[in-house]
Protein backbone atom coordinates (compact mmCIF):
# COMPACT_ATOMS: atom_id res chain seq x y z
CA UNK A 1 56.25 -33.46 0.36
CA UNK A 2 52.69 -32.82 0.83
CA UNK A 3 51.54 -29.47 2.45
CA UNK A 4 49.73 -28.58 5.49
CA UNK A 5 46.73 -26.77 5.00
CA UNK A 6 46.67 -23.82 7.43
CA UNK A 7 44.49 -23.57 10.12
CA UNK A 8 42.12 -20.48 10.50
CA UNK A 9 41.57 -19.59 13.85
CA UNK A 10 37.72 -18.93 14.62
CA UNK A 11 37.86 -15.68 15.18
CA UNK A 12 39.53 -14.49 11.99
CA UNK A 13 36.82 -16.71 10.34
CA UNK A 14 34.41 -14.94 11.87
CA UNK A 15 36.14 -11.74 11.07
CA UNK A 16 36.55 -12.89 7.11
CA UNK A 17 32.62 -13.76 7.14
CA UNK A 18 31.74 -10.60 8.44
CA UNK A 19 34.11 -8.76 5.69
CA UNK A 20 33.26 -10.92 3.11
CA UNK A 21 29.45 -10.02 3.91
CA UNK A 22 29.84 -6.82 4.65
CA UNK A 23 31.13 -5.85 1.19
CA UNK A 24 29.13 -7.69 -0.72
CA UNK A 25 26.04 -6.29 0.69
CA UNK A 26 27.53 -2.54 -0.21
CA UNK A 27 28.20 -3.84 -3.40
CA UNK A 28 24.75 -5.43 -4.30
CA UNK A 29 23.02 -1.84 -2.68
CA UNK A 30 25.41 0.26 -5.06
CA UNK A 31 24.91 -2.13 -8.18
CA UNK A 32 20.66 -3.38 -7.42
CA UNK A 33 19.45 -0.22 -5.53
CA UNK A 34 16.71 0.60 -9.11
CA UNK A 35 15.35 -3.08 -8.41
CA UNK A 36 14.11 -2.62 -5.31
CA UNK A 37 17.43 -4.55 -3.60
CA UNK A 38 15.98 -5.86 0.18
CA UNK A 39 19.02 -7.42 1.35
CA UNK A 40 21.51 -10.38 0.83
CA UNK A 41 22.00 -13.88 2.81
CA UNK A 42 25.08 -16.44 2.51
CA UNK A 43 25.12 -19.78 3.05
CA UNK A 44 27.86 -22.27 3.09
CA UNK A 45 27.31 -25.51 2.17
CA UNK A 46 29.72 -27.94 1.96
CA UNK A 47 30.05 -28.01 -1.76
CA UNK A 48 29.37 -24.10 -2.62
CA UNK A 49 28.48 -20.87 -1.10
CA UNK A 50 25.24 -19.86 -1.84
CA UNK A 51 24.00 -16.19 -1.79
CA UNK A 52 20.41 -15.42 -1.76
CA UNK A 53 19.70 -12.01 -3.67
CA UNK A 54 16.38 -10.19 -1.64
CA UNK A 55 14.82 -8.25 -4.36
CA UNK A 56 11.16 -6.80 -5.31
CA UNK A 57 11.47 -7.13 -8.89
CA UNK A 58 13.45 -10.24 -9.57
CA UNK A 59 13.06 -10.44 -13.24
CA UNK A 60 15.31 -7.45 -14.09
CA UNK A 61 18.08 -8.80 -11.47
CA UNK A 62 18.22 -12.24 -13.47
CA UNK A 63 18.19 -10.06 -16.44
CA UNK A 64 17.28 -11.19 -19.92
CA UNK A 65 17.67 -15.02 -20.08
CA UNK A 66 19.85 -14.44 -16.68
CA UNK A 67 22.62 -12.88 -18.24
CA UNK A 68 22.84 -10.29 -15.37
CA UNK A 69 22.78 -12.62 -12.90
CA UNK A 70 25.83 -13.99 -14.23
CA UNK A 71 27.36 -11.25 -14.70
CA UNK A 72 27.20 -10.33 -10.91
CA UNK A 73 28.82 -13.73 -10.33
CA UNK A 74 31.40 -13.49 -12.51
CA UNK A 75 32.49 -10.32 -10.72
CA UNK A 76 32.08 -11.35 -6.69
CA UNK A 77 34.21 -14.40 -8.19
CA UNK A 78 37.07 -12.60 -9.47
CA UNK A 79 37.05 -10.31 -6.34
CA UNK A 80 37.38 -12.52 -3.59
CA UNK A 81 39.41 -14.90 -5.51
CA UNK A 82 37.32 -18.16 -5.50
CA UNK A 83 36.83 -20.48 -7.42
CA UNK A 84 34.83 -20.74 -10.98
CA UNK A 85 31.76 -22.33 -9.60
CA UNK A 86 32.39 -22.54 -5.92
CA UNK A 87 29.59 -19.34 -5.10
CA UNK A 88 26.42 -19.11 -6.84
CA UNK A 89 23.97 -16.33 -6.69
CA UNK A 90 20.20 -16.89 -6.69
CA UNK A 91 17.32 -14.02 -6.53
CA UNK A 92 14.60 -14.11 -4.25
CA UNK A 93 11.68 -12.15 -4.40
CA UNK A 94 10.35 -10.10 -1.17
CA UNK A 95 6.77 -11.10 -0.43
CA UNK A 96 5.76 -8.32 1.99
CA UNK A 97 7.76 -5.72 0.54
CA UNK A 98 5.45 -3.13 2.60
CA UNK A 99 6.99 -4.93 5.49
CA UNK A 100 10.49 -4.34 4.54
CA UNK A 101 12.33 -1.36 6.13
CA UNK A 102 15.42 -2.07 3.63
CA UNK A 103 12.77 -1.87 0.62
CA UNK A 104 11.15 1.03 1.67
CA UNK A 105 13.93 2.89 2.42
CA UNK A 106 15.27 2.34 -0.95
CA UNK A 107 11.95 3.16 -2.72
CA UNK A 108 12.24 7.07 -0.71
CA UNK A 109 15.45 7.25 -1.68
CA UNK A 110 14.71 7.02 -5.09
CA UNK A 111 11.45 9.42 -5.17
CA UNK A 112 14.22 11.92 -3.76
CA UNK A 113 16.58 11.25 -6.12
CA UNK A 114 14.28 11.92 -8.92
CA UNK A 115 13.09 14.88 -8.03
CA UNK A 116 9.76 14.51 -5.33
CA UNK A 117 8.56 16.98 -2.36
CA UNK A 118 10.32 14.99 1.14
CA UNK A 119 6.93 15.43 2.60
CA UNK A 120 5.18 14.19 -0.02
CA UNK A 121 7.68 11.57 -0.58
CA UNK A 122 7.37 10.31 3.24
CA UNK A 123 3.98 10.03 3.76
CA UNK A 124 3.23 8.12 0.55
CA UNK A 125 5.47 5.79 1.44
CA UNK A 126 4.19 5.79 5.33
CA UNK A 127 0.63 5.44 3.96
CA UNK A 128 2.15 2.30 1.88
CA UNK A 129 3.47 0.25 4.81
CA UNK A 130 0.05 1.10 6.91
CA UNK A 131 -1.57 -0.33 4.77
CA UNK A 132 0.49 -3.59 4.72
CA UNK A 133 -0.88 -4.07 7.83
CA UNK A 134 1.87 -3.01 9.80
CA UNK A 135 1.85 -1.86 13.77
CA UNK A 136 3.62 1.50 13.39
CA UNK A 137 6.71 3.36 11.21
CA UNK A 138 8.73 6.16 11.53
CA UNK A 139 10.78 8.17 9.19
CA UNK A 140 13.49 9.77 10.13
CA UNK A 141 15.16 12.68 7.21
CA UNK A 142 18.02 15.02 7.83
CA UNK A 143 20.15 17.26 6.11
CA UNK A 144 19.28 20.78 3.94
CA UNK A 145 15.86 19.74 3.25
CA UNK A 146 14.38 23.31 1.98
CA UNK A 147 16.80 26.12 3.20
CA UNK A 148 21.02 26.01 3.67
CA UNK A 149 19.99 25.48 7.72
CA UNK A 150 20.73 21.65 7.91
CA UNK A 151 17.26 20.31 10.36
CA UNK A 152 15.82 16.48 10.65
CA UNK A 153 12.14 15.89 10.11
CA UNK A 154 10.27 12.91 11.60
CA UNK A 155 7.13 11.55 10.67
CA UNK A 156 5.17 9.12 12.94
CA UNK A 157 1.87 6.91 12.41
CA UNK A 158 0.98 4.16 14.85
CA UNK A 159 2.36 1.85 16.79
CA UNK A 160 6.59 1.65 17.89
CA UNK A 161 8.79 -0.04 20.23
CA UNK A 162 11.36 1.90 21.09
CA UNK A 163 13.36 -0.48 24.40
CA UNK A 164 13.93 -3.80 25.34
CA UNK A 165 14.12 -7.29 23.58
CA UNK A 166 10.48 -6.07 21.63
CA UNK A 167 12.14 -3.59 19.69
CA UNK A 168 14.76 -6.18 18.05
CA UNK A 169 12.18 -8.59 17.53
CA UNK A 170 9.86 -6.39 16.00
CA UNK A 171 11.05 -3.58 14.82
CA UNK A 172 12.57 -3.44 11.13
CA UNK A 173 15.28 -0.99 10.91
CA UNK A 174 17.11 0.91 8.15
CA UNK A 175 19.67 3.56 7.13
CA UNK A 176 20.49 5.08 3.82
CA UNK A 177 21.94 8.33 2.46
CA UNK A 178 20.87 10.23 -0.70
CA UNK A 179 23.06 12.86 -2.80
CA UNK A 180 21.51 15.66 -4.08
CA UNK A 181 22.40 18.86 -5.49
CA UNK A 182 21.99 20.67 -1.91
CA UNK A 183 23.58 18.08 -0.35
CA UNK A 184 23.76 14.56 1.52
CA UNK A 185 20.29 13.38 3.04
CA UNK A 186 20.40 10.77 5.59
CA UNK A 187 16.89 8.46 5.82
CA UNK A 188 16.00 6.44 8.55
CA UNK A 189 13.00 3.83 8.01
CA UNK A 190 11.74 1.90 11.44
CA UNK A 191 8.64 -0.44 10.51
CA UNK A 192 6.51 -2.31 13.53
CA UNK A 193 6.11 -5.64 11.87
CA UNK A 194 2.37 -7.29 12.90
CA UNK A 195 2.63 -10.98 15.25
CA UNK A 196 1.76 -14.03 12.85
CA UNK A 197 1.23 -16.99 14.03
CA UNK A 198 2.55 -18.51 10.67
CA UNK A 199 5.84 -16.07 10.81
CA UNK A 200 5.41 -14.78 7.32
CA UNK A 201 3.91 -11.06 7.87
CA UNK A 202 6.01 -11.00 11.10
CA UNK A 203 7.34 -12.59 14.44
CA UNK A 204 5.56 -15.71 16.19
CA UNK A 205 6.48 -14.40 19.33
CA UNK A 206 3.92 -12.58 21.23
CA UNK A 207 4.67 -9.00 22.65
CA UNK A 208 5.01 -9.66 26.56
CA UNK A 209 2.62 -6.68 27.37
CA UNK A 210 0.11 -8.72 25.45
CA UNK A 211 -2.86 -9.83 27.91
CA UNK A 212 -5.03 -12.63 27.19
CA UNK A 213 -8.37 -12.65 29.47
CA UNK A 214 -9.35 -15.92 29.37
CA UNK A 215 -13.36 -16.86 29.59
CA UNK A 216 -14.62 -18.17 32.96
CA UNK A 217 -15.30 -21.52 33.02
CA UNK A 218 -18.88 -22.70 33.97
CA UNK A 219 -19.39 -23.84 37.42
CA UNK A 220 -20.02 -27.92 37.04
CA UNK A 221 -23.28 -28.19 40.24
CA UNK A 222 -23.12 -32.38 40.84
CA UNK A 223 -26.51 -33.59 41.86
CA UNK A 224 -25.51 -36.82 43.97
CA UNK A 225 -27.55 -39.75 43.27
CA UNK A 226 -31.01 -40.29 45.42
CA UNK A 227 -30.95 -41.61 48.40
CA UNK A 228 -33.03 -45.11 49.63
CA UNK A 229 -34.46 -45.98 52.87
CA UNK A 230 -34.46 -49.55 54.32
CA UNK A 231 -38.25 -49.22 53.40
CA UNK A 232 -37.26 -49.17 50.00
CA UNK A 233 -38.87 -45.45 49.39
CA UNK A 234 -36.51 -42.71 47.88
CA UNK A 235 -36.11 -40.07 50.28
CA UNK A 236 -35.50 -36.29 49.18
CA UNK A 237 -31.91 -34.96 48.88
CA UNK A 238 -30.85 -31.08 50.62
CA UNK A 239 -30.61 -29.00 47.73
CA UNK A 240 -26.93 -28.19 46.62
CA UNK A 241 -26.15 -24.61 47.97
CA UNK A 242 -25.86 -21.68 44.76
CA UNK A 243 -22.90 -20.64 43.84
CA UNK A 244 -21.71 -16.72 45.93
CA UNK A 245 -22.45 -14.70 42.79
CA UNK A 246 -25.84 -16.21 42.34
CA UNK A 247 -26.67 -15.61 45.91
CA UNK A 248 -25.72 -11.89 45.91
CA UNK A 249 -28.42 -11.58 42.66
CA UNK A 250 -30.83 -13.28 45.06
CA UNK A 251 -29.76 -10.74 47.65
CA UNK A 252 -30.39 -8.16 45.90
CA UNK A 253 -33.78 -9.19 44.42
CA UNK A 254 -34.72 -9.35 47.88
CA UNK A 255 -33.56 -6.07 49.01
CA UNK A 256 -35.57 -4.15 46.05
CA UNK A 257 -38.78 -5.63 46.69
């Protein structure tokens, strides 16, 4: 008797993807948050399901001769009960890491943790991501900063969308909470990625308040061709008429002599 494989509506699929990303991303930020962890992509394939590690320093998530990379394997593996050799997990190193909200909130996180002033702490890492030519970031910090009084502090620089379709496109958000000894901190990093054409630095799209004035094209004057008599003998053609702006110049020359 052979069995029917059970049919999976699409909407708990899409339910057990989200779940199944969802923890594995909390995972990865608990386990990789030292290496500079930037996020996590899946991709099924019809064979395997490959995950896609986003990391600044990729050598120490491999791990010595990439025994920590198997490690982590070996334990999504046994978690969500698949198959020995149905997932595999590469690393991928962030190439605008300045650019990366996740990244950067991470890096303040850990300048906290170990023991840095929060001002201090923000604005060397907003001075970073300015200078990775970026359009504009904010950071966002609340919690008992300095006294028992629980207060937020925001630091600015530049350029941010803050409504419409713009702000999705551009805008590079992230949230992430630090324990220490006064408390929980909550940090909020929101980087203005730059338009590239290419789409590496940031978005191909252009911003729709973006202008482009266009140069004037030059006025083409055509000079028809001379005219003949019956005689034979060219006869003069009128002059073509100036273009309006050239006769107000003309105008005017007039008027100040």
């Amino acid at each position: 008797m052979s069995v029917v494989p059970r049919r999976v509506s699409k909407k708990h699929k899409f339910v057990a993807d989200g779940l199944f990303f969802a923890e594995l991303n909390s995972f990865l930020t608990r386990e990789l948050y030292e290496d500079g962890y930037s996020g996590v992509e899946v991709r099924v394939t019809p064979q395997k399901t490959e995950v896609i590690i986003r990391a600044t320093r990729t050598k120490s998530v491999l791990g010595e001769k990439g025994k920590r990379i198997r490690e982590l394997t070996a334990v999504v593996t046994k978690r969500f009960g698949l198959k020995e050799g149905s997932i595999e997990l590469f690393a991928e190193r962030v190439l605008h890491r300045g650019l990366c909200a996740i990244s950067q909130a991470e890096s303040l996180r850990y300048k906290l943790l170990h023991g840095l002033a929060v001002r201090r702490a923000c604005y060397g890492v907003m001075r970073f991501v300015m200078e990775n030519d970026a359009k504009g970031c904010e950071i966002i910090i609340s919690g008992k900063l300095r006294s028992q009084r629980a207060k937020a502090m925001k630091f600015c620089d530049g350029y941010m969308k803050k409504s419409g379709f713009a702000s999705s496109l551009y805008v590079d958000k992230a949230v992430r909470s630090v324990l220490l000894k006064s408390g929980v901190l909550g940090i909020k990093v929101a980087i203005m990625l730059p338009h590239d054409p290419t789409g590496k630095k940031g978005p191909k799209t252009l911003l729709p308040d973006v202008v482009t004035v266009l140069k004037p094209k030059k006025d083409n004057v055509l000079t028809p061709p001379p005219f003949t008599s019956t005689a034979g003998t060219a006869v003069a053609q009128p002059v073509a008429p100036a273009p309006f702006y050239q006769q107000e110049v003309v105008e005017e020359q007039y008027a100040n002599e």
